[in-house]
PDB file of N, CA and C in Angstrom:
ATOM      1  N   UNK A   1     -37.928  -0.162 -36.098  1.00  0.00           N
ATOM      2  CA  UNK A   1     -37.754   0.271 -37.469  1.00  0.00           C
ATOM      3  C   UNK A   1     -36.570   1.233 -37.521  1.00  0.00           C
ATOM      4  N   UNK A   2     -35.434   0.494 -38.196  1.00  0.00           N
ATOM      5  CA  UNK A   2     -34.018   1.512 -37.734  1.00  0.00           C
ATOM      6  C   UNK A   2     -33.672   1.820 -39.517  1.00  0.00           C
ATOM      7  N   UNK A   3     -33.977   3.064 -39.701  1.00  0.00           N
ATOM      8  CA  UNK A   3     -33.115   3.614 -41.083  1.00  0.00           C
ATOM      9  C   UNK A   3     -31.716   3.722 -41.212  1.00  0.00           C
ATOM     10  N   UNK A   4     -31.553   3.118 -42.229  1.00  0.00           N
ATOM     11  CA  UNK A   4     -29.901   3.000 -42.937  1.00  0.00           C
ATOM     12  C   UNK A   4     -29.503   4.497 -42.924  1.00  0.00           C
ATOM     13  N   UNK A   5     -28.352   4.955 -42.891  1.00  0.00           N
ATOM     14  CA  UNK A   5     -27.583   5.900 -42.752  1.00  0.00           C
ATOM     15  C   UNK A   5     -27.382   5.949 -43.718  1.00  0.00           C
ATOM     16  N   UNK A   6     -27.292   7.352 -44.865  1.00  0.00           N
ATOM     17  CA  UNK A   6     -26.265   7.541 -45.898  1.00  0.00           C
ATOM     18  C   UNK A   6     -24.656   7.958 -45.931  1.00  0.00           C
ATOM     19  N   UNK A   7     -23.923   8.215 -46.455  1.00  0.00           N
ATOM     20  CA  UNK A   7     -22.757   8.233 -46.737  1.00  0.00           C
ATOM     21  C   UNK A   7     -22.561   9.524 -45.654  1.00  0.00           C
ATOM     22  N   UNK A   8     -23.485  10.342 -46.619  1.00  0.00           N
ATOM     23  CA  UNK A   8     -23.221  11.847 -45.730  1.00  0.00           C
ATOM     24  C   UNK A   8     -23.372  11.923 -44.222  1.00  0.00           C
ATOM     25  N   UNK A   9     -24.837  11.747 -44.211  1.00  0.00           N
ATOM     26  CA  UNK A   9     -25.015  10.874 -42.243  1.00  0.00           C
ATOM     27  C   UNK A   9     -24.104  10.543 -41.840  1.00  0.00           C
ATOM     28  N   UNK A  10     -23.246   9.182 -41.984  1.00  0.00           N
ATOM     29  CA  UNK A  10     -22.422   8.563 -41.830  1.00  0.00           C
ATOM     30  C   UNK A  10     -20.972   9.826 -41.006  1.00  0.00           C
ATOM     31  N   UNK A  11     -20.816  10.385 -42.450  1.00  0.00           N
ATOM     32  CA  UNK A  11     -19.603  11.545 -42.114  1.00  0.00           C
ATOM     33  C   UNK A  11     -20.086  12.394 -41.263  1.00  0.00           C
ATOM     34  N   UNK A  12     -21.379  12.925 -41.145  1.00  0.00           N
ATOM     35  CA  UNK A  12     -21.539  13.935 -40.493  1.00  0.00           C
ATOM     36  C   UNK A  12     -21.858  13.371 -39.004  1.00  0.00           C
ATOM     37  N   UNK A  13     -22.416  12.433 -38.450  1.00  0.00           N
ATOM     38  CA  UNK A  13     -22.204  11.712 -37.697  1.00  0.00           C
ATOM     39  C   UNK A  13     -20.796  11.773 -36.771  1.00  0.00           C
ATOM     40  N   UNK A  14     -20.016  11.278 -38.047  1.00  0.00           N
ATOM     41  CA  UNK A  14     -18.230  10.803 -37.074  1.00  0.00           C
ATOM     42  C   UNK A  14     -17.675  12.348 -36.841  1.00  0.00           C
ATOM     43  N   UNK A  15     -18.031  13.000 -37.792  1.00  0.00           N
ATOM     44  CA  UNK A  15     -17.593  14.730 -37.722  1.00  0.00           C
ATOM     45  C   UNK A  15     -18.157  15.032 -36.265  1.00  0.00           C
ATOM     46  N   UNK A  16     -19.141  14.897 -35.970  1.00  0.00           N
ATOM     47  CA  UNK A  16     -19.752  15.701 -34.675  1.00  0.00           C
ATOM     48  C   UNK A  16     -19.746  15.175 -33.366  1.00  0.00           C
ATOM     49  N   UNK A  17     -19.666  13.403 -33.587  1.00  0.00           N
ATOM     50  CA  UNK A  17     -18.277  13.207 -32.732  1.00  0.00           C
ATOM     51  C   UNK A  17     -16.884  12.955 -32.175  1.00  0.00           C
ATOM     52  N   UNK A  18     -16.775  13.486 -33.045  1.00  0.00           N
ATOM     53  CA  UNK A  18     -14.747  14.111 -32.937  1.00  0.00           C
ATOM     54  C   UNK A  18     -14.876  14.961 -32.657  1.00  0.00           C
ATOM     55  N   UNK A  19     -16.650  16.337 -32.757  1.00  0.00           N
ATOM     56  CA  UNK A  19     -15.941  17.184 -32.031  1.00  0.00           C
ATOM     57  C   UNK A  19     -16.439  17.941 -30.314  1.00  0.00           C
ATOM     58  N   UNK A  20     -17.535  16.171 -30.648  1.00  0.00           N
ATOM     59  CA  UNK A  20     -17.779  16.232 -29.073  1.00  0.00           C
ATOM     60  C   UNK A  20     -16.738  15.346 -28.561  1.00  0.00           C
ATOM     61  N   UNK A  21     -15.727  14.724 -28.662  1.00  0.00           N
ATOM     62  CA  UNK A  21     -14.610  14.452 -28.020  1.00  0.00           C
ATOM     63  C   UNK A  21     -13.463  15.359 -27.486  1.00  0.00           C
ATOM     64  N   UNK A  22     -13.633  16.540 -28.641  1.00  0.00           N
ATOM     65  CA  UNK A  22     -12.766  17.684 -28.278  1.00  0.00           C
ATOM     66  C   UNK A  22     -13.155  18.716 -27.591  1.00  0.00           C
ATOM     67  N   UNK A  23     -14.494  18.604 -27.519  1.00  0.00           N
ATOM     68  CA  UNK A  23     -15.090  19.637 -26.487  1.00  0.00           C
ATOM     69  C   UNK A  23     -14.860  19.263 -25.092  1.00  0.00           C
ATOM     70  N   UNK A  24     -15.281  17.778 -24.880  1.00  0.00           N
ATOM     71  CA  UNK A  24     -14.744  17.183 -23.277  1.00  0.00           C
ATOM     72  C   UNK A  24     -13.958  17.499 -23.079  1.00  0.00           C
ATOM     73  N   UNK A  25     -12.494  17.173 -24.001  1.00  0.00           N
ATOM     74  CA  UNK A  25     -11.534  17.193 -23.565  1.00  0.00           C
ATOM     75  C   UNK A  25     -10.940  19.275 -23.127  1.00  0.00           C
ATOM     76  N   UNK A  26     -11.503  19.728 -23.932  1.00  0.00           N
ATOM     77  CA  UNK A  26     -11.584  20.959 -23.614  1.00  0.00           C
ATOM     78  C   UNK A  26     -12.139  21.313 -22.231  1.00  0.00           C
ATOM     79  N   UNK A  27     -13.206  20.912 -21.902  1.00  0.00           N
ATOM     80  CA  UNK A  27     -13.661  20.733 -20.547  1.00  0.00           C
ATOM     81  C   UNK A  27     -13.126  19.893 -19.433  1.00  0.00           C
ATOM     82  N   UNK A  28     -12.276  19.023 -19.890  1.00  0.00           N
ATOM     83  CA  UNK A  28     -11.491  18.447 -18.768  1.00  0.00           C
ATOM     84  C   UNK A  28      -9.954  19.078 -18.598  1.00  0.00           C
ATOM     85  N   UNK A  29     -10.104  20.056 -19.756  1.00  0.00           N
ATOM     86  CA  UNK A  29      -8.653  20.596 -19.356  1.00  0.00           C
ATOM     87  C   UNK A  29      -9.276  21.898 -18.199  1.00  0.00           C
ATOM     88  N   UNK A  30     -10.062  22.468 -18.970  1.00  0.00           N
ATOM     89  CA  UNK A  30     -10.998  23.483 -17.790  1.00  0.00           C
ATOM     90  C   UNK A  30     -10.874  23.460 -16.464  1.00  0.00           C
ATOM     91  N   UNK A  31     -11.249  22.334 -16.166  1.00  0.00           N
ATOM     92  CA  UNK A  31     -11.448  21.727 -15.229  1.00  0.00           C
ATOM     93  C   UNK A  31     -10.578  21.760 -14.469  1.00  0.00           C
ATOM     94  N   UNK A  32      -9.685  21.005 -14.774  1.00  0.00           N
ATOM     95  CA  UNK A  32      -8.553  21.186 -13.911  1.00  0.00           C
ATOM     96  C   UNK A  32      -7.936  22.259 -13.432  1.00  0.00           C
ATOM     97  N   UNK A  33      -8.043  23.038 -14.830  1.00  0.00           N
ATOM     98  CA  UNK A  33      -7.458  24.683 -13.875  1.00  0.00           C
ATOM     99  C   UNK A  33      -7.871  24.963 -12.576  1.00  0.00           C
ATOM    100  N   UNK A  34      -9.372  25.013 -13.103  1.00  0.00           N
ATOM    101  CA  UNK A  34     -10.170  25.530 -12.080  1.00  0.00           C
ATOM    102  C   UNK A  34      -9.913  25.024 -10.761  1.00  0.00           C
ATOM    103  N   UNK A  35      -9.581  23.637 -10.561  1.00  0.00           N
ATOM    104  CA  UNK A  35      -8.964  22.723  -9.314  1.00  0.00           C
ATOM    105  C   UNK A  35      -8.247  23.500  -8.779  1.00  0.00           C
ATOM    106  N   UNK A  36      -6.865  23.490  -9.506  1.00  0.00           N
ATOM    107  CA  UNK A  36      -5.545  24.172  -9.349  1.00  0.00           C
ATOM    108  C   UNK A  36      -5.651  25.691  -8.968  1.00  0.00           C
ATOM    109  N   UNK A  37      -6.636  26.676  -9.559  1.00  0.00           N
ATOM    110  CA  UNK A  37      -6.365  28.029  -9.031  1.00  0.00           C
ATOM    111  C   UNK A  37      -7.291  27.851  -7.699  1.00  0.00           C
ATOM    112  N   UNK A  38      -7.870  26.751  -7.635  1.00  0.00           N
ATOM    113  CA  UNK A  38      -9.051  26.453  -6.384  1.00  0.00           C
ATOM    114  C   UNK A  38      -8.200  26.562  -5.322  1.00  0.00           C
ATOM    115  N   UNK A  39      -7.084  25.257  -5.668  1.00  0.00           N
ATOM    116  CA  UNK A  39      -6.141  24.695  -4.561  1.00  0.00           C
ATOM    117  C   UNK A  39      -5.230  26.094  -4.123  1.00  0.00           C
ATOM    118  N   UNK A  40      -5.133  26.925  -5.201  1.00  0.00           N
ATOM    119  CA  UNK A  40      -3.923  28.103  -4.649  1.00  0.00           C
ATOM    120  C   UNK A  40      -4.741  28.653  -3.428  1.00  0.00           C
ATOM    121  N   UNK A  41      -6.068  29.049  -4.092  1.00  0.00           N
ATOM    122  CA  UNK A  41      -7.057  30.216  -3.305  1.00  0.00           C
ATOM    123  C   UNK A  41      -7.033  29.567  -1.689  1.00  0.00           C
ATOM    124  N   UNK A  42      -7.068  28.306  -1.532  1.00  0.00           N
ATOM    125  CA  UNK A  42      -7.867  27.935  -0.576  1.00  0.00           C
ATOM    126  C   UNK A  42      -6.643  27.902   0.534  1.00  0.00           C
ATOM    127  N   UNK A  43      -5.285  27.598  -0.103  1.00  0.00           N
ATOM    128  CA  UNK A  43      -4.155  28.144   0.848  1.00  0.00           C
ATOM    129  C   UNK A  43      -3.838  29.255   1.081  1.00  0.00           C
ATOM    130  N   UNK A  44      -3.935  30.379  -0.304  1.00  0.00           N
ATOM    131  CA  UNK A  44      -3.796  31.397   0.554  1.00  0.00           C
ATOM    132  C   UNK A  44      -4.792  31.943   1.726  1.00  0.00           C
ATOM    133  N   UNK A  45      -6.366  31.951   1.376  1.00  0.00           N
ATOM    134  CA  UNK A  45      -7.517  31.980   2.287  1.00  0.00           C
ATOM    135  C   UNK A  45      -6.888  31.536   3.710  1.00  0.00           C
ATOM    136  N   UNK A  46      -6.652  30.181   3.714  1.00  0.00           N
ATOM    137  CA  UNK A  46      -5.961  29.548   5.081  1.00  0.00           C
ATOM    138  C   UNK A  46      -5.256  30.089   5.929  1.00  0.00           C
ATOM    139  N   UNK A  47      -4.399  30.645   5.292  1.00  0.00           N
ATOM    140  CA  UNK A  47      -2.437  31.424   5.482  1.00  0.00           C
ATOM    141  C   UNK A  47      -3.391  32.807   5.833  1.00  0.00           C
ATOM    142  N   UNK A  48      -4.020  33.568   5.638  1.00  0.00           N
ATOM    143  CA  UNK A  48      -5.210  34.788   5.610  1.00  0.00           C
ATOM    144  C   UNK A  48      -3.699  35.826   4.363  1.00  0.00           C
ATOM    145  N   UNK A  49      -3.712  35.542   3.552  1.00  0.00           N
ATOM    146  CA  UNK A  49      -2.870  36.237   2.366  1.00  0.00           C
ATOM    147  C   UNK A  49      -3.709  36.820   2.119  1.00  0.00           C
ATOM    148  N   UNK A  50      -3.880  38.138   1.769  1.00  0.00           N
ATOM    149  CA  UNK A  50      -4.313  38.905   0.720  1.00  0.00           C
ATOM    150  C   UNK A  50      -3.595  39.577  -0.422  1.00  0.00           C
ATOM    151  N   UNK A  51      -3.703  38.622  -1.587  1.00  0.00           N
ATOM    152  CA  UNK A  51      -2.193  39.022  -2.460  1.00  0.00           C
ATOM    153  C   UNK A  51      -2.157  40.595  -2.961  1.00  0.00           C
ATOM    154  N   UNK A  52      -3.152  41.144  -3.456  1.00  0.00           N
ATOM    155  CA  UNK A  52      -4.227  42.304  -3.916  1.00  0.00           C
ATOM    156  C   UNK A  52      -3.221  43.286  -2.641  1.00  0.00           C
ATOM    157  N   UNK A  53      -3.400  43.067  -1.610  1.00  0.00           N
ATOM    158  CA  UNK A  53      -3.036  44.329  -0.377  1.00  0.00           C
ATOM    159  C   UNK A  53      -1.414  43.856  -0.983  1.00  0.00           C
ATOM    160  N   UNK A  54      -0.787  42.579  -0.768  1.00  0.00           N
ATOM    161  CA  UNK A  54       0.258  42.019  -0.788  1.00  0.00           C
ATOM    162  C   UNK A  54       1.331  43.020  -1.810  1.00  0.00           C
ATOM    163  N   UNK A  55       0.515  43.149  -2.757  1.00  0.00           N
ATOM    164  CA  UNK A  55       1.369  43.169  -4.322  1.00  0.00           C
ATOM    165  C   UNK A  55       1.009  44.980  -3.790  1.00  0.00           C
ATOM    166  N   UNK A  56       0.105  45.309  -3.320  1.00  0.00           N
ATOM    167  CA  UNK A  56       0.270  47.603  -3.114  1.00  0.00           C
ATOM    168  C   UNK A  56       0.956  47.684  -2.831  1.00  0.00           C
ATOM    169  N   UNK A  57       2.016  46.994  -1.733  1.00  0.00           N
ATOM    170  CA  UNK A  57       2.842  47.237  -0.890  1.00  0.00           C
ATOM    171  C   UNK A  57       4.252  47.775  -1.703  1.00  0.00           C
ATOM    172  N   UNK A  58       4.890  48.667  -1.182  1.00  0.00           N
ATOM    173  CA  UNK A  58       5.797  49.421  -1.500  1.00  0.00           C
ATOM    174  C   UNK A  58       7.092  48.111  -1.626  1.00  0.00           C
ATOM    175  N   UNK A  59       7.556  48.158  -2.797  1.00  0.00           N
ATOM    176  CA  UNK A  59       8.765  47.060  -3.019  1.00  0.00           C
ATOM    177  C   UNK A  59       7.799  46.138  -4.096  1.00  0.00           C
ATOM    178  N   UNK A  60       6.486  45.542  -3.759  1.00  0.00           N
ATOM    179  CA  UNK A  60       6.015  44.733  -4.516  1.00  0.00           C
ATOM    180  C   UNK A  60       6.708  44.576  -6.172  1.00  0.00           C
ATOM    181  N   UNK A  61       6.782  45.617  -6.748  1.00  0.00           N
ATOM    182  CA  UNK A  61       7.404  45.456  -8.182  1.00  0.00           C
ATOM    183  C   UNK A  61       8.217  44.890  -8.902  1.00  0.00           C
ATOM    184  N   UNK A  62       9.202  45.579  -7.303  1.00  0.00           N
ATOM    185  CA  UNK A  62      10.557  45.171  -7.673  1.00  0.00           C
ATOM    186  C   UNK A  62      10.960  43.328  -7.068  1.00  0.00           C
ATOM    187  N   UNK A  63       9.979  43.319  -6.210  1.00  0.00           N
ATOM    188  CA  UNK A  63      10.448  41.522  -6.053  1.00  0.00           C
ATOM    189  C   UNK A  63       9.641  40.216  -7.176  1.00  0.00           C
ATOM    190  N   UNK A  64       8.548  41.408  -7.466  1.00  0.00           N
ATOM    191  CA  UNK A  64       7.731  40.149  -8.680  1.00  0.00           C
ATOM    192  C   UNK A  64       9.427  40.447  -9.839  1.00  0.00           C
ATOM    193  N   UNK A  65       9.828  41.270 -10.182  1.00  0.00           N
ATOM    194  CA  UNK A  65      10.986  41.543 -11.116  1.00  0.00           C
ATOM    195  C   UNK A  65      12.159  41.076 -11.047  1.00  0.00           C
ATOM    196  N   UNK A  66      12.480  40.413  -9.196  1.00  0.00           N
ATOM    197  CA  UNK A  66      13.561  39.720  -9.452  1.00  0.00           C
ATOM    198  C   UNK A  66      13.336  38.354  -8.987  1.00  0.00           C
ATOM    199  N   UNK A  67      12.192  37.773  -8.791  1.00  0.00           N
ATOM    200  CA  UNK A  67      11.478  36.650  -9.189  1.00  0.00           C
ATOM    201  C   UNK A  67      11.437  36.102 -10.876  1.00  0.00           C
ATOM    202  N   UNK A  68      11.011  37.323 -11.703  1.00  0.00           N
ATOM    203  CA  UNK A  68      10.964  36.648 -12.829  1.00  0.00           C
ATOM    204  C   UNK A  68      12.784  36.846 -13.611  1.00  0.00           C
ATOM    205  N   UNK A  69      13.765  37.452 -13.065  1.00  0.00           N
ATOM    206  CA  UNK A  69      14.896  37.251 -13.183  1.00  0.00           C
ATOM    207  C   UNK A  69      15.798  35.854 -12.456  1.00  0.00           C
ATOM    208  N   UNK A  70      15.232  35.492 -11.339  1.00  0.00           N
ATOM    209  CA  UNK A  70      15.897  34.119 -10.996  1.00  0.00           C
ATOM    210  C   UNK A  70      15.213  33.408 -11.709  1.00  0.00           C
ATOM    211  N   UNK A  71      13.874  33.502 -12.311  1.00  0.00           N
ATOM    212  CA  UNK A  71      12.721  32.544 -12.816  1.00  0.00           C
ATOM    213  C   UNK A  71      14.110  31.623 -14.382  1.00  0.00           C
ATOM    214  N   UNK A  72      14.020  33.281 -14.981  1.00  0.00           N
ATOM    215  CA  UNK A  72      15.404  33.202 -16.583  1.00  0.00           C
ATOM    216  C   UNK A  72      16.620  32.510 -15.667  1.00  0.00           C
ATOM    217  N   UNK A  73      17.226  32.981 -14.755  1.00  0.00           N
ATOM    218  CA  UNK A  73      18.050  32.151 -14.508  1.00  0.00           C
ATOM    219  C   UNK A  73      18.080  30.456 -14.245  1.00  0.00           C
ATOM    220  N   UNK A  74      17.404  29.948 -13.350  1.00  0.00           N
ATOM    221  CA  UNK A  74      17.015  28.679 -13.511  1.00  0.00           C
ATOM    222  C   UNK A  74      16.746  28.488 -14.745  1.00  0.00           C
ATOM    223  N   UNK A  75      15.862  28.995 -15.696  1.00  0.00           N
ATOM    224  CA  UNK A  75      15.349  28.300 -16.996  1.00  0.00           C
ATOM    225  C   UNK A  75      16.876  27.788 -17.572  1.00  0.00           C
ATOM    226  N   UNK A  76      17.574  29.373 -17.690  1.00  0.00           N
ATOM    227  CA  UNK A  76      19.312  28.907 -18.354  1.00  0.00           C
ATOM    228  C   UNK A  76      20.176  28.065 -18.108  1.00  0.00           C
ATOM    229  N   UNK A  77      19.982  27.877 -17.072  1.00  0.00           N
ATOM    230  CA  UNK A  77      20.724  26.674 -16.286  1.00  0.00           C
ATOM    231  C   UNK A  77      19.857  25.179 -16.178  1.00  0.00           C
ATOM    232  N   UNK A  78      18.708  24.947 -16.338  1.00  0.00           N
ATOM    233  CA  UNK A  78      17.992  23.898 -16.936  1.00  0.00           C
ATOM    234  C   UNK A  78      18.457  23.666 -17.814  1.00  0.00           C
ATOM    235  N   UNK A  79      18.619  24.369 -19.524  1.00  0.00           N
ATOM    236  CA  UNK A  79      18.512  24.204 -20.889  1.00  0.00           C
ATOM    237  C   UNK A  79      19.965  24.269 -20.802  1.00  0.00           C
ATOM    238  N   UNK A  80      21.400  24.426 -20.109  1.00  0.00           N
ATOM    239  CA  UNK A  80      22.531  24.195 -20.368  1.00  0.00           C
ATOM    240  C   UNK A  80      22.680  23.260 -19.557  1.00  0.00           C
ATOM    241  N   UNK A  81      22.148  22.373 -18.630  1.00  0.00           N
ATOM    242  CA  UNK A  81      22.309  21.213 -18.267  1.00  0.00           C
ATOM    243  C   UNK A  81      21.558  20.277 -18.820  1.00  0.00           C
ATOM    244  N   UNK A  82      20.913  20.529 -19.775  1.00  0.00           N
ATOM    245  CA  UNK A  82      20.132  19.240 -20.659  1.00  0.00           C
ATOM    246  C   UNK A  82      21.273  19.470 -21.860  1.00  0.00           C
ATOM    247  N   UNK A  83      21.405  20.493 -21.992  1.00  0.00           N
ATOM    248  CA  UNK A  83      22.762  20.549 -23.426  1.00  0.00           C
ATOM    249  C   UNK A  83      23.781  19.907 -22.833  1.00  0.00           C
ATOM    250  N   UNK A  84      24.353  19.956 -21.949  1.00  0.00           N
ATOM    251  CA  UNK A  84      25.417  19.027 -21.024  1.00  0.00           C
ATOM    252  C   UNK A  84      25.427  17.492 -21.405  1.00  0.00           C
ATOM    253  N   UNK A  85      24.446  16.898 -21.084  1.00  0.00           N
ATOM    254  CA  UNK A  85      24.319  15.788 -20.761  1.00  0.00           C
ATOM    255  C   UNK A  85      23.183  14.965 -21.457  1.00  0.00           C
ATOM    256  N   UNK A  86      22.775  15.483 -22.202  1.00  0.00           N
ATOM    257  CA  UNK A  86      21.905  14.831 -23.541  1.00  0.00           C
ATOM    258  C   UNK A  86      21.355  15.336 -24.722  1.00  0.00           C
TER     259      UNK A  86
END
C-alpha cells in the first residue's frame, strides 16, 4: 500500500536530497584532507621531525618569511608567464 506524494512532499523530498548530496560531498572533501595532513604526519613521524621543537628554534621566523617571499616570487613569475604566452 504505497501513498501518492503531494506536490509539497515531492519538493521537499528533492530539497533534502540535494542536500544530502552536498553533505557527502562535504564529507568527501573532509576526507581527503584528513588523508593528506595524515600523509604529511606520517613522513614527518618517519624522518623523527618535530616541527613544534623545529619552528622554537632560533632563525625559525625568519626562514618561514623568506619561504613565503620566494613562495610571491614564483607566484609572479607563474602569472607573467601565463601573461606571456596565453
Amino acid at each position: 500500500m504505497t501513498a501518492e506524494l503531494t506536490v509539497d512532499e515531492r519538493a521537499e523530498l528533492e530539497a533534502l536530497r540535494t542536500r544530502v548530496t552536498q553533505l557527502e560531498q562535504q564529507v568527501a572533501a573532509a576526507n581527503a584532507a584528513v588523508a593528506a595532513a595524515q600523509e604529511r604526519v606520517y613522513w614527518l613521524d618517519r624522518w623523527h621531525i618535530d616541527l613544534n621543537a623545529l619552528m622554537r628554534r632560533r632563525g625559525a621566523a625568519e626562514f618561514r618569511e623568506a619561504i613565503r617571499v620566494l613562495r610571491g616570487a614564483i607566484r609572479m613569475a607563474r602569472r607573467a608567464k601565463r601573461k606571456l604566452l596565453g
